[in-house]
C-alpha atoms as a PDB file:
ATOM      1  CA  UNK A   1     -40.035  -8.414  28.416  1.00  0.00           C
ATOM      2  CA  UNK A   2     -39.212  -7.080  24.722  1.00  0.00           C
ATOM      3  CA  UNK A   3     -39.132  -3.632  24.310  1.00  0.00           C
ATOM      4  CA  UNK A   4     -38.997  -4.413  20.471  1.00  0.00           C
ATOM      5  CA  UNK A   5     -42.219  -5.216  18.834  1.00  0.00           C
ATOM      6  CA  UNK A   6     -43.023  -6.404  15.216  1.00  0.00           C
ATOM      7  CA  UNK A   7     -45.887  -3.950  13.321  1.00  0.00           C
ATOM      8  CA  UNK A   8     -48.515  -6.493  12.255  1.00  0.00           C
ATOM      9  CA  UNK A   9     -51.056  -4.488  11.371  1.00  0.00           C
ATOM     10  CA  UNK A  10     -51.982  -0.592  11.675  1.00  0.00           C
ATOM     11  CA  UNK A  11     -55.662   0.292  12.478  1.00  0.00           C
ATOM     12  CA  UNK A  12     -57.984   2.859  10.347  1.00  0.00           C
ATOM     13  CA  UNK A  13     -57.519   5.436  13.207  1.00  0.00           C
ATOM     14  CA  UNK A  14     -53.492   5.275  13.011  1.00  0.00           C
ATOM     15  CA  UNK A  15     -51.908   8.674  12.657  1.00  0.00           C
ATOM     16  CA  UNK A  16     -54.825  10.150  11.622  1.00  0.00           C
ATOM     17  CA  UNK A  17     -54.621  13.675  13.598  1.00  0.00           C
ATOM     18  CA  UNK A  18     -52.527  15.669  11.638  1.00  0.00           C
ATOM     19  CA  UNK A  19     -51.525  18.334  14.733  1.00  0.00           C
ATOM     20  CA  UNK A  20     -50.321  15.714  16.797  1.00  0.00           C
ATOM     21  CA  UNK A  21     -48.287  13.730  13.679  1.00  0.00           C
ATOM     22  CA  UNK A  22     -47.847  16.719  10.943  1.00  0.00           C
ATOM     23  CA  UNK A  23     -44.838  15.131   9.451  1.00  0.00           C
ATOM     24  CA  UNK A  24     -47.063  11.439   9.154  1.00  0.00           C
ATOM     25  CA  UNK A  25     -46.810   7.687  10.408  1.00  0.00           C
ATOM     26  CA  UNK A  26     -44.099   7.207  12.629  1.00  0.00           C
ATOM     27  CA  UNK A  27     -43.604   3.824  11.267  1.00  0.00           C
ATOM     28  CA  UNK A  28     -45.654   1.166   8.971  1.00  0.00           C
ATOM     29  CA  UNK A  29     -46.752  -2.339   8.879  1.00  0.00           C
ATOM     30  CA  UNK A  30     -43.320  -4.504   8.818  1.00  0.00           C
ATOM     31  CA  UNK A  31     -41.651  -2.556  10.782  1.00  0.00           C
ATOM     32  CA  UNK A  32     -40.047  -3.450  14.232  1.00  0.00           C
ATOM     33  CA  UNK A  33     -40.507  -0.520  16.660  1.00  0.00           C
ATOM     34  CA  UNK A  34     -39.060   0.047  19.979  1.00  0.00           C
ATOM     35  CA  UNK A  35     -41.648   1.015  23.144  1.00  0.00           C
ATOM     36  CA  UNK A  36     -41.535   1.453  26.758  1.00  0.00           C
ATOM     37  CA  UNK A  37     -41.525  -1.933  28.425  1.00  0.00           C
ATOM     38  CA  UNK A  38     -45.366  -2.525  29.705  1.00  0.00           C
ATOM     39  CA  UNK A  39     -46.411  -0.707  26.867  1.00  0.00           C
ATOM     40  CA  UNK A  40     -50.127  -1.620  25.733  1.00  0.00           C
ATOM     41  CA  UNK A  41     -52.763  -4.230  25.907  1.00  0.00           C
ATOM     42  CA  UNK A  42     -51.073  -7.653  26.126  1.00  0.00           C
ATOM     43  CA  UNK A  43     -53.563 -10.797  24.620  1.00  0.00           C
ATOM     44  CA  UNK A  44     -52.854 -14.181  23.411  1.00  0.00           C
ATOM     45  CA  UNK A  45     -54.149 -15.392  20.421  1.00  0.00           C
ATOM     46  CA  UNK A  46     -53.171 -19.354  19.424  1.00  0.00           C
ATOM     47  CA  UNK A  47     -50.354 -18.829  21.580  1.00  0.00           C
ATOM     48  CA  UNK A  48     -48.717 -15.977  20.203  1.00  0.00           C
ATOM     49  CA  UNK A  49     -48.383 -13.118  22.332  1.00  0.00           C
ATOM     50  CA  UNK A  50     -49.455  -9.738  20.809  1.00  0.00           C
ATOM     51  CA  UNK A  51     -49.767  -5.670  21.967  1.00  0.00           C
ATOM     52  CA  UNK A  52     -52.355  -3.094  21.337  1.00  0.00           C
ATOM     53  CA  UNK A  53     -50.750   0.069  21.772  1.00  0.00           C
ATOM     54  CA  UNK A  54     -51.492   3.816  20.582  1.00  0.00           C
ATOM     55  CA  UNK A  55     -49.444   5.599  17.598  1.00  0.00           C
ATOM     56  CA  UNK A  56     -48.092   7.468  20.275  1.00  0.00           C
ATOM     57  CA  UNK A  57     -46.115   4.782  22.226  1.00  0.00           C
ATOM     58  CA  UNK A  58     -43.689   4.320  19.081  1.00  0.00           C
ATOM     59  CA  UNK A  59     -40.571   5.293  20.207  1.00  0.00           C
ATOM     60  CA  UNK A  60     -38.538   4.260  17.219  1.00  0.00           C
ATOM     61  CA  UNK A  61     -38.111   2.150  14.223  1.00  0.00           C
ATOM     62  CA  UNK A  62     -35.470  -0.056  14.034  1.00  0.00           C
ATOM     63  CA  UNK A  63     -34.041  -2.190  10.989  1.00  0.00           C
ATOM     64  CA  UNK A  64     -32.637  -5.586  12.351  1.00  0.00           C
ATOM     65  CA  UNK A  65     -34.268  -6.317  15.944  1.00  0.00           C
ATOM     66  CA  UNK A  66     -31.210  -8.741  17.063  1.00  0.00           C
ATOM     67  CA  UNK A  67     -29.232  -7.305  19.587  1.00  0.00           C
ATOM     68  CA  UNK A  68     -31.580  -5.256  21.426  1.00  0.00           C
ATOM     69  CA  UNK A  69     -31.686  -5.313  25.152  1.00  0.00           C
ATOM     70  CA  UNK A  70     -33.203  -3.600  27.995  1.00  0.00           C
ATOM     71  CA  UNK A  71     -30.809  -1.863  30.051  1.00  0.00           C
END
């Protein structure tokens, strides 16, 4: 299970309430993010594995993804 995802795509929704994210996005298409393991909706499309998860399950933004391990 990765905890470190790749940002594909952001929807037209995406940080879009201003009281809960005053200071913006939390991160941007082409970025790799780290979330909770089991975070969102899992589906596989053509065999690639990919998440649906809310704005608010970013926990970070990370530059180089190698490395990265649960503990």
């Amino acid at each position: 299970m990765s905890t470190v995802l790749f940002v594909a795509k952001l929807g037209p929704d995406c940080y879009a309430d201003k009281g809960r994210f005053p200071s913006g996005p939390w991160c941007r298409e082409g970025d790799f993010i780290l979330v909770r393991p089991h975070t969102g909706t899992r589906v596989k499309i053509h065999g690639r594995e990919l998440r649906l998860i809310n704005d608010d399950s970013v926990e970070g933004v990370v530059s180089d993804p190698r490395g990265y391990a649960r503990a």
